[in-house]
Protein backbone atom coordinates (compact mmCIF):
# COMPACT_ATOMS: atom_id res chain seq x y z
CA UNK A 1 -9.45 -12.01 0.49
CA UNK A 2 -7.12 -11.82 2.97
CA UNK A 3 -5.91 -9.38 5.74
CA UNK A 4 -2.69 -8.10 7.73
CA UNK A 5 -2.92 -6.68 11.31
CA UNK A 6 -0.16 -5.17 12.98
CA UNK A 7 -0.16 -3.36 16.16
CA UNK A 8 2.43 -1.26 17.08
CA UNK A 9 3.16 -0.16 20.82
CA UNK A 10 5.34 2.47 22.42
CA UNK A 11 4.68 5.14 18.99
CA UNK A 12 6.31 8.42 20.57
CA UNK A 13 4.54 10.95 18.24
CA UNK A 14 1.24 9.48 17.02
CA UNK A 15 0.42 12.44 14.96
CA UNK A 16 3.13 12.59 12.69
CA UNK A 17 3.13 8.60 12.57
CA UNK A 18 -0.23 9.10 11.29
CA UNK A 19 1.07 12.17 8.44
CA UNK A 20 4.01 10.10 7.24
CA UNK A 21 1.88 7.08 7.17
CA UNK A 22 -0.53 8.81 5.24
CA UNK A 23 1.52 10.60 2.87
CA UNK A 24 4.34 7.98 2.23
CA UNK A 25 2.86 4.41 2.76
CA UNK A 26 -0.82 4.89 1.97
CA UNK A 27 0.48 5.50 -2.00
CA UNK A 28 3.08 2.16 -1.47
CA UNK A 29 0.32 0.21 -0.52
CA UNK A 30 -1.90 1.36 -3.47
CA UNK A 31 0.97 0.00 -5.55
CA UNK A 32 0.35 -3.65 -4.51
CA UNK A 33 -1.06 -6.22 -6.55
CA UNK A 34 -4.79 -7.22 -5.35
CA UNK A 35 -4.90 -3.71 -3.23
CA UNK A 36 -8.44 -3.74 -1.24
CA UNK A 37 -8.09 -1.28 1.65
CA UNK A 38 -5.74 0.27 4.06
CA UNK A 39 -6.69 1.39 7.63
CA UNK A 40 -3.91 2.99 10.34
CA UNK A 41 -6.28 3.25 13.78
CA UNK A 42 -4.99 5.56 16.61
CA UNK A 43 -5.94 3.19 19.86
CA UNK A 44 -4.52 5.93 22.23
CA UNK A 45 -1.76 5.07 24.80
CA UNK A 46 0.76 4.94 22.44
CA UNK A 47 -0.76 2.28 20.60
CA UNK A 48 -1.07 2.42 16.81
CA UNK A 49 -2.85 -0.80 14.69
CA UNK A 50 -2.74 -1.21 10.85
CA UNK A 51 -5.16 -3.22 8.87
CA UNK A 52 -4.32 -4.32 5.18
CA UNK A 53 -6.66 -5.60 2.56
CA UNK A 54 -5.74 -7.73 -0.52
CA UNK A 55 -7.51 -10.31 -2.49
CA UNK A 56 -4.64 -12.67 -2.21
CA UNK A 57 -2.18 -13.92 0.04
CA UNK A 58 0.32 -12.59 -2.52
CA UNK A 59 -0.69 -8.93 -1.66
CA UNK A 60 -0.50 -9.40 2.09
CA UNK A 61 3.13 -10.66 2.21
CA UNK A 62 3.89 -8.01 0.12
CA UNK A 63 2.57 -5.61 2.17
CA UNK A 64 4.58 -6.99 5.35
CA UNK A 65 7.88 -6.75 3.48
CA UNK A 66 6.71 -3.05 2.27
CA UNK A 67 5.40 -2.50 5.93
CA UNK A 68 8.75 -3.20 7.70
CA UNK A 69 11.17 -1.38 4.89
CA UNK A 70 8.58 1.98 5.35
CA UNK A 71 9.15 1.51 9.18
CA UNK A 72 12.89 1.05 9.17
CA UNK A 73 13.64 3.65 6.79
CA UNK A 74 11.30 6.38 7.62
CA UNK A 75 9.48 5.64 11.26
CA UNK A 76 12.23 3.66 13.21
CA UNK A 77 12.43 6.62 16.11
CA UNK A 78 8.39 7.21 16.11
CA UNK A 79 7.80 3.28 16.25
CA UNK A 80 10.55 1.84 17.92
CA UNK A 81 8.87 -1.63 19.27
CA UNK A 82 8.49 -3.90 16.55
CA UNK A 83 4.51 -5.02 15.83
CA UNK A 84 2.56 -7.72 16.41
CA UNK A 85 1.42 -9.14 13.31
CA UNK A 86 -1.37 -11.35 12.39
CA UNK A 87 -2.31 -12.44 9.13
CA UNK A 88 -5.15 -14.84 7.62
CA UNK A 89 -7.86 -14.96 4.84
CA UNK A 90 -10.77 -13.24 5.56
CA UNK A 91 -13.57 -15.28 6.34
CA UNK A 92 -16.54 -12.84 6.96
CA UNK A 93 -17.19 -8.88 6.09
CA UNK A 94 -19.52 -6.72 5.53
């Protein structure tokens, strides 16, 4: 398996981040080949960190390139720092 972290700083309206990230990327990221899970963590402060789930590396960098068309098209003003994004396979989980 492997994972994608971003973490997002500076998100002006957590709340709807969190609706529109729900309602409009969750289903994109459903879509992806080798789809395992999908977290979006509010870490307070204005700080907002993703965590995707595929069973290839495939899925993951498909998920970045979905990740960063979602944001420019439909978050740009609510997350306007781009993320810090790490990536790897997973090596350990429970």
């Amino acid at each position: 398996m492997y994972a994608a972290v971003r973490r997002y700083e500076g998100v002006t309206d957590p709340v709807e981040t969190g609706r529109l990230v729900s309602e409009g990327f969750v289903p994109l990221m459903r879509q992806v080949p080798g789809f395992v899970a999908y977290y979006w963590i509010d870490a307070g402060d204005g700080v907002m960190i993703s965590t995707s789930v595929f069973q290839d590396q495939a899925g993951v960098e498909e998920s970045i390139r979905r990740a960063a068309d979602f944001v420019r098209d439909n978050l740009a003003s609510l997350l306007p720092n781009p993320p810090q994004l790490t990536t790897g396979e997973v090596v350990a989980s429970a």
